[in-house]
N, C-alpha and C. Protein backbone atom coordinates (compact mmCIF):
# COMPACT_ATOMS: atom_id res chain seq x y z
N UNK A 1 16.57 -70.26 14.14
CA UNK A 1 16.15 -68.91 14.47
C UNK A 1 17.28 -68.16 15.18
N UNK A 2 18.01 -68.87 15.94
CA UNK A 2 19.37 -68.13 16.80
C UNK A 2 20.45 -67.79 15.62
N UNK A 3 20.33 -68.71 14.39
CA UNK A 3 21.12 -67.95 13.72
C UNK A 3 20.88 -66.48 13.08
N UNK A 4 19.55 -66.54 12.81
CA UNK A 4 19.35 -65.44 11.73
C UNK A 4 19.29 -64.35 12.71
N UNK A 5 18.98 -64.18 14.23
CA UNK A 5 19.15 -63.17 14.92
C UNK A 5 20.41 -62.62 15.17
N UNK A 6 21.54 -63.73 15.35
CA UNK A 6 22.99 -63.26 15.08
C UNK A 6 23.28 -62.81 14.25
N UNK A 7 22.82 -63.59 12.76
CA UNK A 7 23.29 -62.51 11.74
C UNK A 7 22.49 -60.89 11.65
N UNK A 8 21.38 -61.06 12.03
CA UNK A 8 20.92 -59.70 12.17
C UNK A 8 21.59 -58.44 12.81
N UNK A 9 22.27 -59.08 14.30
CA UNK A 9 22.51 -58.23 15.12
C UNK A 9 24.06 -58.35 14.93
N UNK A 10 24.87 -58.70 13.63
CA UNK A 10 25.90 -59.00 12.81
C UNK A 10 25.71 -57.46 11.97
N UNK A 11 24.36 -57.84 11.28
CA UNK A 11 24.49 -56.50 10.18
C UNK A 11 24.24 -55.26 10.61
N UNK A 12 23.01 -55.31 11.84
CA UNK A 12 23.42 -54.28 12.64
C UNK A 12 24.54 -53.18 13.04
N UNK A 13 25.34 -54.12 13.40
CA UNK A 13 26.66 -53.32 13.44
C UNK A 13 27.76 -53.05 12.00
N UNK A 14 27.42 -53.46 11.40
CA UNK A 14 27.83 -53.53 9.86
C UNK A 14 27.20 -52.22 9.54
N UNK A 15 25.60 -52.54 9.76
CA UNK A 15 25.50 -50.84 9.41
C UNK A 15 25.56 -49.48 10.10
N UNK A 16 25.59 -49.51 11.43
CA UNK A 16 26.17 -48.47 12.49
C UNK A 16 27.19 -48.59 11.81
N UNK A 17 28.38 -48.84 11.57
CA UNK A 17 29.81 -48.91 11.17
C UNK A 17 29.64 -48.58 9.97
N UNK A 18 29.41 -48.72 8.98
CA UNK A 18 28.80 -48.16 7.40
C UNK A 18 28.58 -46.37 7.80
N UNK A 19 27.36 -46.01 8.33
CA UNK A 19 26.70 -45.50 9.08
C UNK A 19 27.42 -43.66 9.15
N UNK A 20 28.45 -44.19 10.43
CA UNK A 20 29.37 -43.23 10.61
C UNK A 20 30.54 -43.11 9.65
N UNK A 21 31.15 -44.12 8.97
CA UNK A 21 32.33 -43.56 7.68
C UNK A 21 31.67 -42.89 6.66
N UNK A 22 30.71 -42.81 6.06
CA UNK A 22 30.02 -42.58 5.16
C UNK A 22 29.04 -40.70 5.62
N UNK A 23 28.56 -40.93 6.69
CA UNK A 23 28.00 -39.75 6.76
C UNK A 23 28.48 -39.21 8.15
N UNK A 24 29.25 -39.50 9.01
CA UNK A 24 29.72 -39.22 10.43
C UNK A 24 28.43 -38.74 11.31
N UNK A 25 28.70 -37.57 12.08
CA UNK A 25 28.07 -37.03 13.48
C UNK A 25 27.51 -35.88 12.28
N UNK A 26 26.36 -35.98 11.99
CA UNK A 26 25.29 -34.93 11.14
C UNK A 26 25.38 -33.57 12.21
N UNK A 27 25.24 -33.73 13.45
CA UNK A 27 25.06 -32.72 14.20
C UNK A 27 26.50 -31.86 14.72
N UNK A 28 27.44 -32.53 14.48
CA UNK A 28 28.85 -32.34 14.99
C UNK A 28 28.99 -31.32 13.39
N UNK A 29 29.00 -32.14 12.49
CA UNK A 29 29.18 -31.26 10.97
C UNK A 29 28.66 -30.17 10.94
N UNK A 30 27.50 -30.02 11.40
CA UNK A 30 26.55 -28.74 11.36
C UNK A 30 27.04 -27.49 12.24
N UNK A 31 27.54 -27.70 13.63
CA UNK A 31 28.04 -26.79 14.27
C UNK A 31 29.43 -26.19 13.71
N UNK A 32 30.04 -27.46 13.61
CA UNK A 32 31.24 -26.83 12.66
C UNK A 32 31.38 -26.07 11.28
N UNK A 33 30.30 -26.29 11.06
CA UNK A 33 29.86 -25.57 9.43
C UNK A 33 29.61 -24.16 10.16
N UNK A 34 28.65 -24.14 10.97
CA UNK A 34 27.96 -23.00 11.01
C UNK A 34 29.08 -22.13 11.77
N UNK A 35 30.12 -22.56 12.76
CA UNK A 35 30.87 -21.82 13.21
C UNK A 35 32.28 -21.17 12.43
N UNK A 36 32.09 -22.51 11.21
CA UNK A 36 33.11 -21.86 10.26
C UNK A 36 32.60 -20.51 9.74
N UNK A 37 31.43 -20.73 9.18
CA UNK A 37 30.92 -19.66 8.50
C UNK A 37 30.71 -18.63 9.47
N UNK A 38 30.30 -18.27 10.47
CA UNK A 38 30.11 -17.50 11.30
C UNK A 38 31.88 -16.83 11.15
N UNK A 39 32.85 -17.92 11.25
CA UNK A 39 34.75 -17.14 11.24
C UNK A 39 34.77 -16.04 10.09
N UNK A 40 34.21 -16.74 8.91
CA UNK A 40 33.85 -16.37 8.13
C UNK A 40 33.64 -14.47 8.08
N UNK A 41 32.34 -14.99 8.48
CA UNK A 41 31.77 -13.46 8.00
C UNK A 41 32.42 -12.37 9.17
N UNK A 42 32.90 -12.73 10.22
CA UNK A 42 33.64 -12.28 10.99
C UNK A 42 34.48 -11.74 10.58
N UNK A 43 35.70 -12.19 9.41
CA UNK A 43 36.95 -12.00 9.03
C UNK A 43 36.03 -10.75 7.98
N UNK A 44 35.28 -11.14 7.49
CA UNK A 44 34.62 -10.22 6.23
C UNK A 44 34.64 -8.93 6.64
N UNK A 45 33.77 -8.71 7.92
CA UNK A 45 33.48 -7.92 8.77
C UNK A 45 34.97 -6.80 9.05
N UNK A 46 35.58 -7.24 9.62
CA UNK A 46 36.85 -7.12 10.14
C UNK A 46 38.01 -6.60 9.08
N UNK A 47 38.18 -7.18 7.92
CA UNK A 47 38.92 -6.88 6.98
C UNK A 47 38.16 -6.42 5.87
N UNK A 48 37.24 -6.64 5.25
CA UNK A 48 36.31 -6.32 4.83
C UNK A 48 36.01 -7.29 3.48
N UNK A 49 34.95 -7.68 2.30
CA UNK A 49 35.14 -8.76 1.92
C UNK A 49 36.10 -8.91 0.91
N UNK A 50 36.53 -10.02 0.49
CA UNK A 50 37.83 -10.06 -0.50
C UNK A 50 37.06 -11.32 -1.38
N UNK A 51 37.78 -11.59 -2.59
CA UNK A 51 37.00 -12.50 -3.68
C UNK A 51 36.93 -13.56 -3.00
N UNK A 52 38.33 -13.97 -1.76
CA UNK A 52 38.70 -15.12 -1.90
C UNK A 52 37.65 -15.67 -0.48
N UNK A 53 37.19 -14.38 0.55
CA UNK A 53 36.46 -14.93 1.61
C UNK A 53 34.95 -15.09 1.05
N UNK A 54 34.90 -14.39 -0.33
CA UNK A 54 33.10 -14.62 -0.36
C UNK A 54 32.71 -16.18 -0.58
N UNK A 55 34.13 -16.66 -2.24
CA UNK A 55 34.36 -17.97 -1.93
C UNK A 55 34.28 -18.99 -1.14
N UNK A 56 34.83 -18.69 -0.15
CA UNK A 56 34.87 -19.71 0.95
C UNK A 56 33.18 -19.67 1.83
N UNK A 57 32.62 -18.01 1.74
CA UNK A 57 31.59 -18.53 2.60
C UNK A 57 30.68 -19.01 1.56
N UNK A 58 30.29 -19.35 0.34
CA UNK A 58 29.44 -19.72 -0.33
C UNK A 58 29.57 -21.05 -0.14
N UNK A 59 30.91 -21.55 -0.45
CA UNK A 59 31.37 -22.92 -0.40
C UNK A 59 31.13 -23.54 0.93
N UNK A 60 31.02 -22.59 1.76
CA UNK A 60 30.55 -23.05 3.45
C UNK A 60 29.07 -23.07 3.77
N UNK A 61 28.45 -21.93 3.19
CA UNK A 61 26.85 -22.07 3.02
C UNK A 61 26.47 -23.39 1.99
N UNK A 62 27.13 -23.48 1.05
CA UNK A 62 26.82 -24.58 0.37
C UNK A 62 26.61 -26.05 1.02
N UNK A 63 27.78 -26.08 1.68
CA UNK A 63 28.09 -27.67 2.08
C UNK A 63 26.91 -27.51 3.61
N UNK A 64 26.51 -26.20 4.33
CA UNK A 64 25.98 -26.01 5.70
C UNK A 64 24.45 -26.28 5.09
N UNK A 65 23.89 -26.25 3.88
CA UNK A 65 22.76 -26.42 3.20
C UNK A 65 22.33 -27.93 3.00
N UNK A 66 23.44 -28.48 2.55
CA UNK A 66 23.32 -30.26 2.05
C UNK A 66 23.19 -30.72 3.78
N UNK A 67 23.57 -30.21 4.57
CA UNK A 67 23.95 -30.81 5.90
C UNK A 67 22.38 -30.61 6.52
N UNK A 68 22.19 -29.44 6.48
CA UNK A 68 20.64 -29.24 6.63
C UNK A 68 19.86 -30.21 6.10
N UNK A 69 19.48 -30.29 5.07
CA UNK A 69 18.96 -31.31 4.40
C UNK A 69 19.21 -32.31 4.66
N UNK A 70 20.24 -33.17 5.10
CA UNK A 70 20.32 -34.74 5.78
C UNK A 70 19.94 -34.56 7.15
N UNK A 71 19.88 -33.89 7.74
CA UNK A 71 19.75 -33.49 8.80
C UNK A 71 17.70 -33.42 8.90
N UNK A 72 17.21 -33.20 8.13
CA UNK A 72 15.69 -32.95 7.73
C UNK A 72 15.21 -34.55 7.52
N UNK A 73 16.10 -34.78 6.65
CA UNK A 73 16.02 -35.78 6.26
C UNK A 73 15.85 -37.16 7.53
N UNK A 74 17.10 -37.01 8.59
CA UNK A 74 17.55 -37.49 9.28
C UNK A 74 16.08 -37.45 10.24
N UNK A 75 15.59 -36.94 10.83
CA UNK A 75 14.55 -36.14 11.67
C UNK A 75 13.07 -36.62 11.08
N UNK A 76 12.66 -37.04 9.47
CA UNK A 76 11.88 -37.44 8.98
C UNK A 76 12.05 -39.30 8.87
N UNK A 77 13.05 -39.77 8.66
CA UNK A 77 13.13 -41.52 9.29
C UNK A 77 13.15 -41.73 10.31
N UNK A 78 13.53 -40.84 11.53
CA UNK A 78 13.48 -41.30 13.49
C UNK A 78 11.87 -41.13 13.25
N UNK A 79 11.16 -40.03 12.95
CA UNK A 79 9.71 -39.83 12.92
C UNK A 79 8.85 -41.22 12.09
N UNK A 80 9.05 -41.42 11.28
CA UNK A 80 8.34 -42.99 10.66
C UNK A 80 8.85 -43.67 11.11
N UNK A 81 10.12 -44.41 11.96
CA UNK A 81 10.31 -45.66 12.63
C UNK A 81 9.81 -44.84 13.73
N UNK A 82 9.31 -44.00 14.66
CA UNK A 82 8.63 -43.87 16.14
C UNK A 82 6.91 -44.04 15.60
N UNK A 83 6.18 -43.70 14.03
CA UNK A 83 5.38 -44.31 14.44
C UNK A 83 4.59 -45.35 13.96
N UNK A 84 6.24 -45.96 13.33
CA UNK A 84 5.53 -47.43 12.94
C UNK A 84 6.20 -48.37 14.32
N UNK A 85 6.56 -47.71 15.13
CA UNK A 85 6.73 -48.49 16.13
C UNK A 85 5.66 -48.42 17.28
N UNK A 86 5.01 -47.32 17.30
CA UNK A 86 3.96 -47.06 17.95
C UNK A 86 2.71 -47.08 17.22
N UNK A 87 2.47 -47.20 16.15
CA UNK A 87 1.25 -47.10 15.43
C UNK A 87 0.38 -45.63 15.63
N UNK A 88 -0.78 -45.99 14.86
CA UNK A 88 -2.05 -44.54 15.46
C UNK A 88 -2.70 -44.85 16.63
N UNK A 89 -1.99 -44.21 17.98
CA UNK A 89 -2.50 -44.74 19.06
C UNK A 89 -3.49 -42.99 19.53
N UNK A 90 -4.65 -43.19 18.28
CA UNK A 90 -6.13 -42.32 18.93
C UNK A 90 -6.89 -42.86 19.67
């Protein structure tokens, strides 16, 4: 039994480490998305829009959309492991 808990708390960190190369700080991505895009429409604003900034903010709303969505996503598995860890406590 001491083994299979080592290896558990083996893959554990195998998958924290998986974890972050693969999808990093969901919440770190998101601010930076949103503040890009915010530079964004700023510069739009300011200079006024050009082909090449609408580009970029679509391509920034785009990727700030998928991020949302893991992020939903993210927020809907903490919610089923809190209440299959707690059960229906009516």
């Amino acid at each position: 039994m001491f083994t299979f808990q080592q290896k558990l708390k083996h893959l554990k960190s195998n998958l924290k480490s998986w974890n972050k190369r693969e999808f990093g700080n969901i919440m770190e991505e998101k601010l930076k998305l949103e503040n890009q895009l915010q530079e964004i429409q700023l510069q739009a604003i300011q200079m006024g829009y050009s082909e090449d900034l609408k580009n970029k903010e679509n391509e920034t709303q785009l990727l700030l959309n998928m991020i949302y969505q893991q992020e939903e996503e993210l927020w809907k598995q903490k919610s089923r492991v809190q209440w299959l860890k707690e059960g229906e406590k009516t």
